[in-house]
PDB file of N, CA and C in Angstrom:
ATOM      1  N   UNK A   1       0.823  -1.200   0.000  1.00  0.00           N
ATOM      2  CA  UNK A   1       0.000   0.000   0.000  1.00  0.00           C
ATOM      3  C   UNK A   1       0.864   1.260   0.000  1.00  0.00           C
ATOM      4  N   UNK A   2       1.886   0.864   1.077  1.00  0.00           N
ATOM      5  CA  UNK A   2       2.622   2.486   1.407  1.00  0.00           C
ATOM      6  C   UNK A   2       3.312   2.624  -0.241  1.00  0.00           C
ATOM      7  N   UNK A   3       3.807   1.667  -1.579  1.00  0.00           N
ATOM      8  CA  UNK A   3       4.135   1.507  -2.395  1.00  0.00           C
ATOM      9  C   UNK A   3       3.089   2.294  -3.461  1.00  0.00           C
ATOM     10  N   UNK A   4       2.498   1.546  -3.376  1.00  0.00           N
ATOM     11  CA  UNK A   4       1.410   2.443  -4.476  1.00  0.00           C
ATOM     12  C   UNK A   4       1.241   3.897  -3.600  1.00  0.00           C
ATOM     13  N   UNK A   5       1.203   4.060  -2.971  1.00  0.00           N
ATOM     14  CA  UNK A   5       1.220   5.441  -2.913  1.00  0.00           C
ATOM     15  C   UNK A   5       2.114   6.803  -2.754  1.00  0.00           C
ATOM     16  N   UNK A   6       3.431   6.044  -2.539  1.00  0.00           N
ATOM     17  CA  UNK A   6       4.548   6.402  -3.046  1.00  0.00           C
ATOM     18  C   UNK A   6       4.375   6.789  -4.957  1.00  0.00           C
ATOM     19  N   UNK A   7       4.133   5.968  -5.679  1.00  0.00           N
ATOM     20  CA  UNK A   7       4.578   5.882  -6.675  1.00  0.00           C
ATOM     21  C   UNK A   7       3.496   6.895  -7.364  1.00  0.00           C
ATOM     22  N   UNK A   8       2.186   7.095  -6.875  1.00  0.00           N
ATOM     23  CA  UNK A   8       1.263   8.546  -7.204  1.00  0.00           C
ATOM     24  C   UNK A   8       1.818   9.530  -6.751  1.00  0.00           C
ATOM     25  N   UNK A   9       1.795   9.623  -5.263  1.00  0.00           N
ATOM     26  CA  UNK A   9       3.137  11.048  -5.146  1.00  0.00           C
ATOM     27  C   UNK A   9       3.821  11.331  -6.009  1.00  0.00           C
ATOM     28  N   UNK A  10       4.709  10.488  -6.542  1.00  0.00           N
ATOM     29  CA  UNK A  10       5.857  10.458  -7.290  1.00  0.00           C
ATOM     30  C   UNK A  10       5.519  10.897  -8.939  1.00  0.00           C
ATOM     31  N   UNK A  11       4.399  10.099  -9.382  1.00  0.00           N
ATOM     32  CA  UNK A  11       3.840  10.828 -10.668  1.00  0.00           C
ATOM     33  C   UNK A  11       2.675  11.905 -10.892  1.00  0.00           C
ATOM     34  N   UNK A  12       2.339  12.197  -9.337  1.00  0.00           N
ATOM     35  CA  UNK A  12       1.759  13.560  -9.342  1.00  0.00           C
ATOM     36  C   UNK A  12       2.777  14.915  -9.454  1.00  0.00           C
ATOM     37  N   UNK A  13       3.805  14.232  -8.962  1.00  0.00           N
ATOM     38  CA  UNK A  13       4.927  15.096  -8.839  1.00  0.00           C
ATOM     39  C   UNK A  13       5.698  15.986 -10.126  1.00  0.00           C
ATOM     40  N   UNK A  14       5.853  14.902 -11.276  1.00  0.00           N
ATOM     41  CA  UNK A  14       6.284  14.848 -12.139  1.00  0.00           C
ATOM     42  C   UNK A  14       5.555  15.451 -13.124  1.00  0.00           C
ATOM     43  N   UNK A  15       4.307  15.017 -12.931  1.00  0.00           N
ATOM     44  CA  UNK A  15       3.001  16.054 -14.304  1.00  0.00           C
ATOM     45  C   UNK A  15       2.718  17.243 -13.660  1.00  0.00           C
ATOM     46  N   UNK A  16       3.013  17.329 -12.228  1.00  0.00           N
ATOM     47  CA  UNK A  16       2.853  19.277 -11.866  1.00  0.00           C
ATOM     48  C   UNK A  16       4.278  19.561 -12.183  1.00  0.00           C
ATOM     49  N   UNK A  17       5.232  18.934 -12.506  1.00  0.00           N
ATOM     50  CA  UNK A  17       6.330  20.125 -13.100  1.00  0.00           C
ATOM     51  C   UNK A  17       6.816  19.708 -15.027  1.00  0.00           C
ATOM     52  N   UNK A  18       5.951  19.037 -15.134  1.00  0.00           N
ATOM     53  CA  UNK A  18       5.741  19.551 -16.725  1.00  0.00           C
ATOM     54  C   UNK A  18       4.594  20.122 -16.939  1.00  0.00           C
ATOM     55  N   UNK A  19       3.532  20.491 -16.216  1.00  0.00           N
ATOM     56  CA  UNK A  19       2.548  21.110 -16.344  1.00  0.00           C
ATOM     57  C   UNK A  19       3.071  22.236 -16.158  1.00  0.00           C
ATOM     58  N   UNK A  20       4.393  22.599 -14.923  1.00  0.00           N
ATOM     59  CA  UNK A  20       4.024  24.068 -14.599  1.00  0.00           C
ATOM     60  C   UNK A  20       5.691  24.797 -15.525  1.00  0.00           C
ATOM     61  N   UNK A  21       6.063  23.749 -16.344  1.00  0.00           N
ATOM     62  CA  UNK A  21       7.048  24.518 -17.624  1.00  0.00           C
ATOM     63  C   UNK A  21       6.535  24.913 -18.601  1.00  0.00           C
ATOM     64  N   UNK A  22       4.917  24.692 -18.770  1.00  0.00           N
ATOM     65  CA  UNK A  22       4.483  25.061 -19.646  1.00  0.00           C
ATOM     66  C   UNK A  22       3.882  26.808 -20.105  1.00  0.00           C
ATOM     67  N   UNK A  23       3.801  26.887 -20.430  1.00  0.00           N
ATOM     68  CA  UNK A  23       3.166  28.914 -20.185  1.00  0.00           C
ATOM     69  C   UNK A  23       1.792  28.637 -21.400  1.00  0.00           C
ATOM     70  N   UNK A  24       0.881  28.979 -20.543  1.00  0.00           N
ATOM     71  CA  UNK A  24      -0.729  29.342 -20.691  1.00  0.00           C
ATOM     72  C   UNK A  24      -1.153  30.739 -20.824  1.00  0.00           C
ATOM     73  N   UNK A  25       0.021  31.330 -21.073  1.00  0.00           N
ATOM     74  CA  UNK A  25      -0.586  32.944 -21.651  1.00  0.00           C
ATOM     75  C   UNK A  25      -1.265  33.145 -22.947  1.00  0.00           C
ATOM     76  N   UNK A  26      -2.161  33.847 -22.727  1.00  0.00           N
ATOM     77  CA  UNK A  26      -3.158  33.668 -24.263  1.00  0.00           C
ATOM     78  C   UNK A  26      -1.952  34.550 -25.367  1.00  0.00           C
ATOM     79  N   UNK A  27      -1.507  35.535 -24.689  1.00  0.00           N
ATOM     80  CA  UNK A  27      -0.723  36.080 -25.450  1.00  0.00           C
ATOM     81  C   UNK A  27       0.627  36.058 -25.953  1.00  0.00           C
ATOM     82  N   UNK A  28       1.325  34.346 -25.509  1.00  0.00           N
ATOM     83  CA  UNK A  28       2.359  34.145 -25.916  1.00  0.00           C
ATOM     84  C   UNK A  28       2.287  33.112 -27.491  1.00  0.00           C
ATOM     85  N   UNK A  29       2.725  33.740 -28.501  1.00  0.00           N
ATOM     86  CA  UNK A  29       2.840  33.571 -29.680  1.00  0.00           C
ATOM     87  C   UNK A  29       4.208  33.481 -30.352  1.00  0.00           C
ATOM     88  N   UNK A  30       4.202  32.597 -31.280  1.00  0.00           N
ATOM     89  CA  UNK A  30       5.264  32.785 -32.094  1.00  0.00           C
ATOM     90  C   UNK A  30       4.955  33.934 -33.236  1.00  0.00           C
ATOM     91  N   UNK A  31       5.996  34.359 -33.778  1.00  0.00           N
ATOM     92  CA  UNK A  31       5.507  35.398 -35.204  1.00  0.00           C
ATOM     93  C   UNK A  31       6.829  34.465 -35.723  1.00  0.00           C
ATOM     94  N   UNK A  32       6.681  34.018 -36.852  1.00  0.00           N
ATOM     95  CA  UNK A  32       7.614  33.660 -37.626  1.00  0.00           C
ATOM     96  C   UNK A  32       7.895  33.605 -39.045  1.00  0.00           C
ATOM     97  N   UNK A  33       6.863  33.993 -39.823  1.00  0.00           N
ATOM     98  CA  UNK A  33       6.257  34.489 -41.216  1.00  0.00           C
ATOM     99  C   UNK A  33       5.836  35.816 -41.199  1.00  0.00           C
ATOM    100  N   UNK A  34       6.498  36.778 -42.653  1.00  0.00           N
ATOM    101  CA  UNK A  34       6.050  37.900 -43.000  1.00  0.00           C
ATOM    102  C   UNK A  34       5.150  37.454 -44.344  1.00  0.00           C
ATOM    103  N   UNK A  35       3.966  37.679 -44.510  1.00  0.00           N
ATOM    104  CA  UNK A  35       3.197  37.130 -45.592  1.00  0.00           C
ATOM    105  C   UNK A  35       2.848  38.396 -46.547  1.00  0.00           C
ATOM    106  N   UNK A  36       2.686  37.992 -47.971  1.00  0.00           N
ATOM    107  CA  UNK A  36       2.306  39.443 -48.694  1.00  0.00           C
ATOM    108  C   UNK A  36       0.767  40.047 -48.551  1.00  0.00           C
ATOM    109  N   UNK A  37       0.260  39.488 -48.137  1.00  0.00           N
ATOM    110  CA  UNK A  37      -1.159  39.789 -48.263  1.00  0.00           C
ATOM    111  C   UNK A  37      -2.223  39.634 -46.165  1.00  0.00           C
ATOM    112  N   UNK A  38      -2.017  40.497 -45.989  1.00  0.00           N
ATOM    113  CA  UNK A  38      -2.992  39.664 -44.947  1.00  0.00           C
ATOM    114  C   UNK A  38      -4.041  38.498 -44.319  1.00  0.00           C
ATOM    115  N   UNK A  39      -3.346  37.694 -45.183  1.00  0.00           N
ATOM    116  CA  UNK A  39      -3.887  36.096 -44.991  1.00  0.00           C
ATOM    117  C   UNK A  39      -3.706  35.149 -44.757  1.00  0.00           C
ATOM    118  N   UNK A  40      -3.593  34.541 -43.943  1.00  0.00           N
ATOM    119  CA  UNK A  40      -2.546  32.839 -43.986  1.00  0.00           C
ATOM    120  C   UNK A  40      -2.651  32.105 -45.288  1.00  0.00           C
ATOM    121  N   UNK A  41      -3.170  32.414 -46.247  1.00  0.00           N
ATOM    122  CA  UNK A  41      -3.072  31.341 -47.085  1.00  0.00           C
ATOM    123  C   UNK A  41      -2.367  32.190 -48.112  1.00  0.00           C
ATOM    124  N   UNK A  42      -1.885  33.446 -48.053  1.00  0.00           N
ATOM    125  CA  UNK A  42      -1.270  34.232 -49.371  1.00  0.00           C
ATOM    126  C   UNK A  42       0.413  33.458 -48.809  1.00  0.00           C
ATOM    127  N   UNK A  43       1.229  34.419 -49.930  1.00  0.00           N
ATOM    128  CA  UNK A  43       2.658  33.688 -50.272  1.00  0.00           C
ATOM    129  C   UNK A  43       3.466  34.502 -48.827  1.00  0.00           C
ATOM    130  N   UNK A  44       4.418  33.532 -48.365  1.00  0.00           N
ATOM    131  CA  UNK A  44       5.250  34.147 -47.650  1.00  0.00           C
ATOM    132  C   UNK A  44       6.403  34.667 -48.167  1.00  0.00           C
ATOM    133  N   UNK A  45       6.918  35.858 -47.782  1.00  0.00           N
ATOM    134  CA  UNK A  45       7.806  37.123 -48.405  1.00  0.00           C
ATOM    135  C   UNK A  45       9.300  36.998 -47.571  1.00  0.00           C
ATOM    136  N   UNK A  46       9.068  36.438 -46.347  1.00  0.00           N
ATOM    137  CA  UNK A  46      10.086  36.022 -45.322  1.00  0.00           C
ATOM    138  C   UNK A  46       9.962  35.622 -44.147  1.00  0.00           C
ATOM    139  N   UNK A  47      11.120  34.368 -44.157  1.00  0.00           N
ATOM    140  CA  UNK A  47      10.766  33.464 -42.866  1.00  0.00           C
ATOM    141  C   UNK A  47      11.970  34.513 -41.922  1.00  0.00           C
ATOM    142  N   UNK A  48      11.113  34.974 -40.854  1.00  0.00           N
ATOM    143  CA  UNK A  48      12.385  35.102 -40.029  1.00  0.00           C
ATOM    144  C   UNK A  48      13.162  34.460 -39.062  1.00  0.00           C
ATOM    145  N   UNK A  49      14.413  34.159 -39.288  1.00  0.00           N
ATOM    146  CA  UNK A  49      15.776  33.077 -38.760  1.00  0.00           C
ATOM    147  C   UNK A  49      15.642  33.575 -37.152  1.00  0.00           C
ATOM    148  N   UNK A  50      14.705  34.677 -36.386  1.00  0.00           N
ATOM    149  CA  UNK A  50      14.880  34.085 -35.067  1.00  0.00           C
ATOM    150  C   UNK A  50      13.815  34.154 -34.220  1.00  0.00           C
ATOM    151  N   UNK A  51      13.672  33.840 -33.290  1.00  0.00           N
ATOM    152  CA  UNK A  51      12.055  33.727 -32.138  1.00  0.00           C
ATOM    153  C   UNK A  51      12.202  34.760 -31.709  1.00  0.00           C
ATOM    154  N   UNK A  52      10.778  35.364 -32.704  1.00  0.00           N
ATOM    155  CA  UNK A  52      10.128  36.532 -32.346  1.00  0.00           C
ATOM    156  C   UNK A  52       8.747  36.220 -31.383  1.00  0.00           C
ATOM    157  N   UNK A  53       8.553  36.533 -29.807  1.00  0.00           N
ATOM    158  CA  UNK A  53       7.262  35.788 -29.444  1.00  0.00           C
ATOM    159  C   UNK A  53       6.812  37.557 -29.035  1.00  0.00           C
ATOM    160  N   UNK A  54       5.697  37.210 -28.772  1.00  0.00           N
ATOM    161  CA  UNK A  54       4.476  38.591 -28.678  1.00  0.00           C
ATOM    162  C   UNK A  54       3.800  38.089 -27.049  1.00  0.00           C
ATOM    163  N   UNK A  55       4.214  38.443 -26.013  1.00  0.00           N
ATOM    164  CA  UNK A  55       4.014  38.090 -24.151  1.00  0.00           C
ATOM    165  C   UNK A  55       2.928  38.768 -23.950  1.00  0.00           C
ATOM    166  N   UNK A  56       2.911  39.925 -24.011  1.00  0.00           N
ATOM    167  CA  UNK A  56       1.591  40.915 -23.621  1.00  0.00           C
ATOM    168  C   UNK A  56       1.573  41.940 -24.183  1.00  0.00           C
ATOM    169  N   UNK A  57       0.045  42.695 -23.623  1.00  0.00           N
ATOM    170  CA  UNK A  57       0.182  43.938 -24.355  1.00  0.00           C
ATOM    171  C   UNK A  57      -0.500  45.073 -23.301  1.00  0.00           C
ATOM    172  N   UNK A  58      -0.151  46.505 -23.263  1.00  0.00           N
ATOM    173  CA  UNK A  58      -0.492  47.616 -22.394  1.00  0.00           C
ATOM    174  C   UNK A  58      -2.146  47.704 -22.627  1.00  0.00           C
ATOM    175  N   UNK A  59      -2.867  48.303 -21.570  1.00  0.00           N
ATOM    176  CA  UNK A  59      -4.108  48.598 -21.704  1.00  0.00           C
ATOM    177  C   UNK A  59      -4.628  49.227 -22.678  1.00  0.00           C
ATOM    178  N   UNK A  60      -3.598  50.353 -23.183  1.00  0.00           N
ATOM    179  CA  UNK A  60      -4.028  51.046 -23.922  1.00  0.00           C
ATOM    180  C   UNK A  60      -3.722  49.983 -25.673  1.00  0.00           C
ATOM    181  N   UNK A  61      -3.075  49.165 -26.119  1.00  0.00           N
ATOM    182  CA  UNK A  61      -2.714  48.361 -26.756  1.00  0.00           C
ATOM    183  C   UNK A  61      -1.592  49.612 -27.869  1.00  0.00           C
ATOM    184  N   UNK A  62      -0.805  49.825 -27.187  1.00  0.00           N
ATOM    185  CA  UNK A  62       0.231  50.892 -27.933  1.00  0.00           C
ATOM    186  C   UNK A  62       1.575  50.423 -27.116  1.00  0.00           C
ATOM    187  N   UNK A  63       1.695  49.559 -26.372  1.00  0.00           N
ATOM    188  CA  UNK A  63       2.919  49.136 -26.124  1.00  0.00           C
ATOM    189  C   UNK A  63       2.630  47.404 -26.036  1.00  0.00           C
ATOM    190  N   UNK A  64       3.566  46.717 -26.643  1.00  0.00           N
ATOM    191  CA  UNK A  64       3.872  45.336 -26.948  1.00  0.00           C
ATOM    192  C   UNK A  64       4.770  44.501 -26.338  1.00  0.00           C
ATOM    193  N   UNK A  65       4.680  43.794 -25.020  1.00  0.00           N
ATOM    194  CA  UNK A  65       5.964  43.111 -24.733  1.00  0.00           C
ATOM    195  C   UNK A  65       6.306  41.962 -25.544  1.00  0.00           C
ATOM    196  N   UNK A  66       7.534  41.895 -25.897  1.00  0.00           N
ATOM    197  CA  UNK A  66       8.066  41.479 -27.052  1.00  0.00           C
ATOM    198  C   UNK A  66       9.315  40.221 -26.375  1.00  0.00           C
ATOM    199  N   UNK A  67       9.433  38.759 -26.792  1.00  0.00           N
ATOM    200  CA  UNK A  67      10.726  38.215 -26.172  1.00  0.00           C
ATOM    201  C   UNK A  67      11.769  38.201 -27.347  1.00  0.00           C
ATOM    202  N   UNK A  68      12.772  38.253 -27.793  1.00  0.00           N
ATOM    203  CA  UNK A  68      13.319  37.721 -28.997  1.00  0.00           C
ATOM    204  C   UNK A  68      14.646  36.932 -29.057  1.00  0.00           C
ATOM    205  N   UNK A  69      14.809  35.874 -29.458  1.00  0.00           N
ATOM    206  CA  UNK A  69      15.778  34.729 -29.293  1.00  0.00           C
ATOM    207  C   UNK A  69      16.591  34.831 -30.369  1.00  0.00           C
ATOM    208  N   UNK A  70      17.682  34.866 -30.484  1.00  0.00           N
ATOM    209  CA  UNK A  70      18.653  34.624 -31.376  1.00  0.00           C
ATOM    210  C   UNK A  70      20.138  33.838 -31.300  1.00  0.00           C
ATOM    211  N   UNK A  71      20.366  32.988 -31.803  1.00  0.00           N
ATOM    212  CA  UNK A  71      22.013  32.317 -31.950  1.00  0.00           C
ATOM    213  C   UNK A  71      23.082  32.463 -32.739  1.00  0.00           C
ATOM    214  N   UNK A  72      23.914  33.144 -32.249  1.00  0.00           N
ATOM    215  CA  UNK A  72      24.862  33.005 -33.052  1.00  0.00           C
ATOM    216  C   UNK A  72      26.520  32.172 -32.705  1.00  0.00           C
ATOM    217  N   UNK A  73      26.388  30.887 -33.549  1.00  0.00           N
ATOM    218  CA  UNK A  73      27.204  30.190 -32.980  1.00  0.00           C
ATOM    219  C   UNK A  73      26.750  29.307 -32.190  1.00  0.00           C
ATOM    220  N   UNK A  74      27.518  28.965 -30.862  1.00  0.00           N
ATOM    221  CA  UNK A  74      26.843  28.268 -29.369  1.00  0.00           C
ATOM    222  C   UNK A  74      26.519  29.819 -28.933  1.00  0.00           C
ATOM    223  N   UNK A  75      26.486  30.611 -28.866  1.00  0.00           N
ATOM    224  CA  UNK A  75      26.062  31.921 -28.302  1.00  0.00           C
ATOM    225  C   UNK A  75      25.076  32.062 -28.330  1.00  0.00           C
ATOM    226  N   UNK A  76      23.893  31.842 -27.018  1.00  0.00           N
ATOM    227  CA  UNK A  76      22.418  32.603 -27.471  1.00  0.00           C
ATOM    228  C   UNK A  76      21.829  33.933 -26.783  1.00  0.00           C
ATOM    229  N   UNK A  77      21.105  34.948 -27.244  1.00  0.00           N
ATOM    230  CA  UNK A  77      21.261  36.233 -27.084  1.00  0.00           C
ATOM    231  C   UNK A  77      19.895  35.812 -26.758  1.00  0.00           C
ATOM    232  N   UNK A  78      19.397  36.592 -25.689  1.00  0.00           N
ATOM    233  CA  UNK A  78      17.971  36.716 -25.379  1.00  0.00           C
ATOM    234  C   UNK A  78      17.229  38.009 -25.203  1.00  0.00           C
ATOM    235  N   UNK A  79      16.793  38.738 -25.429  1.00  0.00           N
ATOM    236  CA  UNK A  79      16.037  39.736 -24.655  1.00  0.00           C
ATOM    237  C   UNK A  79      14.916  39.987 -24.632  1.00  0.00           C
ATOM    238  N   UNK A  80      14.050  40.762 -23.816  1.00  0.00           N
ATOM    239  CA  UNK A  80      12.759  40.811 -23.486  1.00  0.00           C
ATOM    240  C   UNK A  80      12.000  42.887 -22.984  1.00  0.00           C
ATOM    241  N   UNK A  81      11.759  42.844 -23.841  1.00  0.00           N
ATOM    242  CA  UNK A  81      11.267  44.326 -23.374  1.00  0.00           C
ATOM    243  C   UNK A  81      10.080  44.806 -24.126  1.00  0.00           C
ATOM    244  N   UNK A  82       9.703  46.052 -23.727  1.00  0.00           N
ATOM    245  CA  UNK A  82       8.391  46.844 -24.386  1.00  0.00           C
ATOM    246  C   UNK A  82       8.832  47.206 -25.681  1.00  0.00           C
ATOM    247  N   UNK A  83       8.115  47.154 -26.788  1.00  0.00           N
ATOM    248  CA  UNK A  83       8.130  47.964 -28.301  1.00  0.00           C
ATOM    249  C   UNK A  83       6.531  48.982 -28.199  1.00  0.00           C
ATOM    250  N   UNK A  84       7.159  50.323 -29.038  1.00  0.00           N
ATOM    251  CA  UNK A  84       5.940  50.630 -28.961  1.00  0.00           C
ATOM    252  C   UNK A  84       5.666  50.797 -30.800  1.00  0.00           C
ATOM    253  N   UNK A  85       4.530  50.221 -30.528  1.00  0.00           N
ATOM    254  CA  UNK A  85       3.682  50.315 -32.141  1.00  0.00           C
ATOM    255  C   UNK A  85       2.102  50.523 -31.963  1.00  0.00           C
ATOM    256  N   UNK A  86       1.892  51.844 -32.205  1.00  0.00           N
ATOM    257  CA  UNK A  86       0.578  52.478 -32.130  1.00  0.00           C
ATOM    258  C   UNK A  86      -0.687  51.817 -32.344  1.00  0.00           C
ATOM    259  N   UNK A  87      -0.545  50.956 -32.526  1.00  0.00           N
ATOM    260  CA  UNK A  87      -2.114  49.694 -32.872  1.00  0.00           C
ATOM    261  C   UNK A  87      -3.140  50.711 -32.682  1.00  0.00           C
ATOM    262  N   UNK A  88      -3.014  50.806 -31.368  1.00  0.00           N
ATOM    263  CA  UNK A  88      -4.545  51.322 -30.333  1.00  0.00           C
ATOM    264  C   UNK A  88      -5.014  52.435 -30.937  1.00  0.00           C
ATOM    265  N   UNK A  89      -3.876  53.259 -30.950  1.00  0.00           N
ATOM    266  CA  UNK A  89      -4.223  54.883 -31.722  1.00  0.00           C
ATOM    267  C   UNK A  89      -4.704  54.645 -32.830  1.00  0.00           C
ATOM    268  N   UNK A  90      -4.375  53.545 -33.872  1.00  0.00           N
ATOM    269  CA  UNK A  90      -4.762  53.876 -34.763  1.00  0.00           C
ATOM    270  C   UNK A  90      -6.210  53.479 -35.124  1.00  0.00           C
ATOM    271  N   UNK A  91      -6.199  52.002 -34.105  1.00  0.00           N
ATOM    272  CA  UNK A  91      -8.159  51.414 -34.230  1.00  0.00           C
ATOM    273  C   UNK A  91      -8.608  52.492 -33.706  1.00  0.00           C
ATOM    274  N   UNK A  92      -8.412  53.456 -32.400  1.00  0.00           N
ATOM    275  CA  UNK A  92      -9.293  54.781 -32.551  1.00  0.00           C
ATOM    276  C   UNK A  92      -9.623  55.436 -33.003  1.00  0.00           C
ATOM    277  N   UNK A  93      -8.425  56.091 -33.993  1.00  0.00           N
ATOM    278  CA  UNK A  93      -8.717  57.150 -34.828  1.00  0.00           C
ATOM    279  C   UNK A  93      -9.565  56.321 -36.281  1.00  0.00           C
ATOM    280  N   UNK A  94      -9.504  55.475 -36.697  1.00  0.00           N
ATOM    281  CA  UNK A  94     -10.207  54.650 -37.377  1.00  0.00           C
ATOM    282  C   UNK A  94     -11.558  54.438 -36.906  1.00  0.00           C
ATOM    283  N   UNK A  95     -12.266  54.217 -36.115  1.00  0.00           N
ATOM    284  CA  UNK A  95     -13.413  53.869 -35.316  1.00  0.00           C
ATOM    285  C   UNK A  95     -13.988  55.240 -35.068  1.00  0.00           C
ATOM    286  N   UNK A  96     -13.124  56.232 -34.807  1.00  0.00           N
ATOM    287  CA  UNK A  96     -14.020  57.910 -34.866  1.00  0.00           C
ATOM    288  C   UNK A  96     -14.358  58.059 -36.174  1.00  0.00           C
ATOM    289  N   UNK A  97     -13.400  57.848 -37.336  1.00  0.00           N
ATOM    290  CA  UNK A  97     -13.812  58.426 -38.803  1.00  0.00           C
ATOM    291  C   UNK A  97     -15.040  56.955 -38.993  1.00  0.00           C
ATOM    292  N   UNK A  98     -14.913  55.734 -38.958  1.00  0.00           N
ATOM    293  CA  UNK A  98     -15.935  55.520 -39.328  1.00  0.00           C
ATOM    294  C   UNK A  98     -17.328  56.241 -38.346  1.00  0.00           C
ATOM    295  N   UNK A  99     -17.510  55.984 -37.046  1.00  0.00           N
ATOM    296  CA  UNK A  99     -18.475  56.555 -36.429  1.00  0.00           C
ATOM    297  C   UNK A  99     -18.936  58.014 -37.101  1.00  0.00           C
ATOM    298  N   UNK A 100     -17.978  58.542 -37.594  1.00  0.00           N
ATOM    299  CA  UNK A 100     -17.962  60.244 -38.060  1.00  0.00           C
ATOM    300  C   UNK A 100     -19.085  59.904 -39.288  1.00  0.00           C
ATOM    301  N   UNK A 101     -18.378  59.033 -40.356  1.00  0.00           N
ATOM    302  CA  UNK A 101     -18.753  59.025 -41.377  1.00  0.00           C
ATOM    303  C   UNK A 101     -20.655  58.177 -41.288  1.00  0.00           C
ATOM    304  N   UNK A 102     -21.007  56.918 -40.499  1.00  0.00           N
ATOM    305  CA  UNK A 102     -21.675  56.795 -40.064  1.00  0.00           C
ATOM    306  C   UNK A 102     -22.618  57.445 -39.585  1.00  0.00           C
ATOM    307  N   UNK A 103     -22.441  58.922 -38.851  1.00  0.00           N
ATOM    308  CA  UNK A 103     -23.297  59.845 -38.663  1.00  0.00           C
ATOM    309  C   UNK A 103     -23.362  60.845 -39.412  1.00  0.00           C
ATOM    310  N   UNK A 104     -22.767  61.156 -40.455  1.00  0.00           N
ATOM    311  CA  UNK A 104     -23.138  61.957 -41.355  1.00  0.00           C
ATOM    312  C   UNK A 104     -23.851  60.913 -42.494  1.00  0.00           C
ATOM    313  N   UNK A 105     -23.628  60.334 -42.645  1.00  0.00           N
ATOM    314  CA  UNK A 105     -24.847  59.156 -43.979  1.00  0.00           C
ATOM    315  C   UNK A 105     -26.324  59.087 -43.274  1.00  0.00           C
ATOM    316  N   UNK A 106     -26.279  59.049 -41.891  1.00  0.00           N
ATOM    317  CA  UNK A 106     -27.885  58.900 -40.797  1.00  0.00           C
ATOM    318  C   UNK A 106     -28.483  60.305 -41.181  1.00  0.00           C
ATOM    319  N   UNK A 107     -27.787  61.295 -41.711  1.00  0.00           N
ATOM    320  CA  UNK A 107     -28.375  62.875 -41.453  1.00  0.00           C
ATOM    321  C   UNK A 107     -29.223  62.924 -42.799  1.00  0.00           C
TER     322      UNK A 107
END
């Protein structure tokens, strides 16, 4: 008895630490294709040679935490920081001109 229950300890043990190497962020992504067309099924224009992942993003969605992996050699370079690329500003200002335009067609 004390055996079998040793040996569940033991493989409870083991699936909570490959469970907990795993990362469940909705927002961790690979980017690894530049495509010509906004589509997954158009032609790709360039594969890029290193791990570009996308971690999170600011409330306002105008800053991007970004990880990016690269090797050169046995040498691997890591870093991790904020990029800023205006997304947010721009679905706003987009979403006023349509709303704009929207209420002038109602008049």
């Amino acid at each position: 008895m004390k055996k079998l229950l040793f040996i569940f300890l033991f493989l409870c043990l083991v699936a909570a630490a490959f469970s907990a190497g795993k990362n469940f962020d909705p927002y961790d992504f690979q980017i690894k294709n530049l495509y010509e067309k906004p589509r997954g099924d158009s032609k790709v224009v360039f594969q890029i040679p290193i791990d570009v992942r996308f971690l999170d993003m600011s409330e306002d969605a105008n800053w991007y935490k970004t990880k990016i992996i690269f090797s050169v050699g046995p040498v691997k370079f890591q870093y991790i920081g904020w990029a800023y690329i205006p997304v947010g500003n721009l679905l706003r200002e987009q979403a006023a001109a349509a709303a704009s335009a929207e209420a002038q067609s109602s008049e």
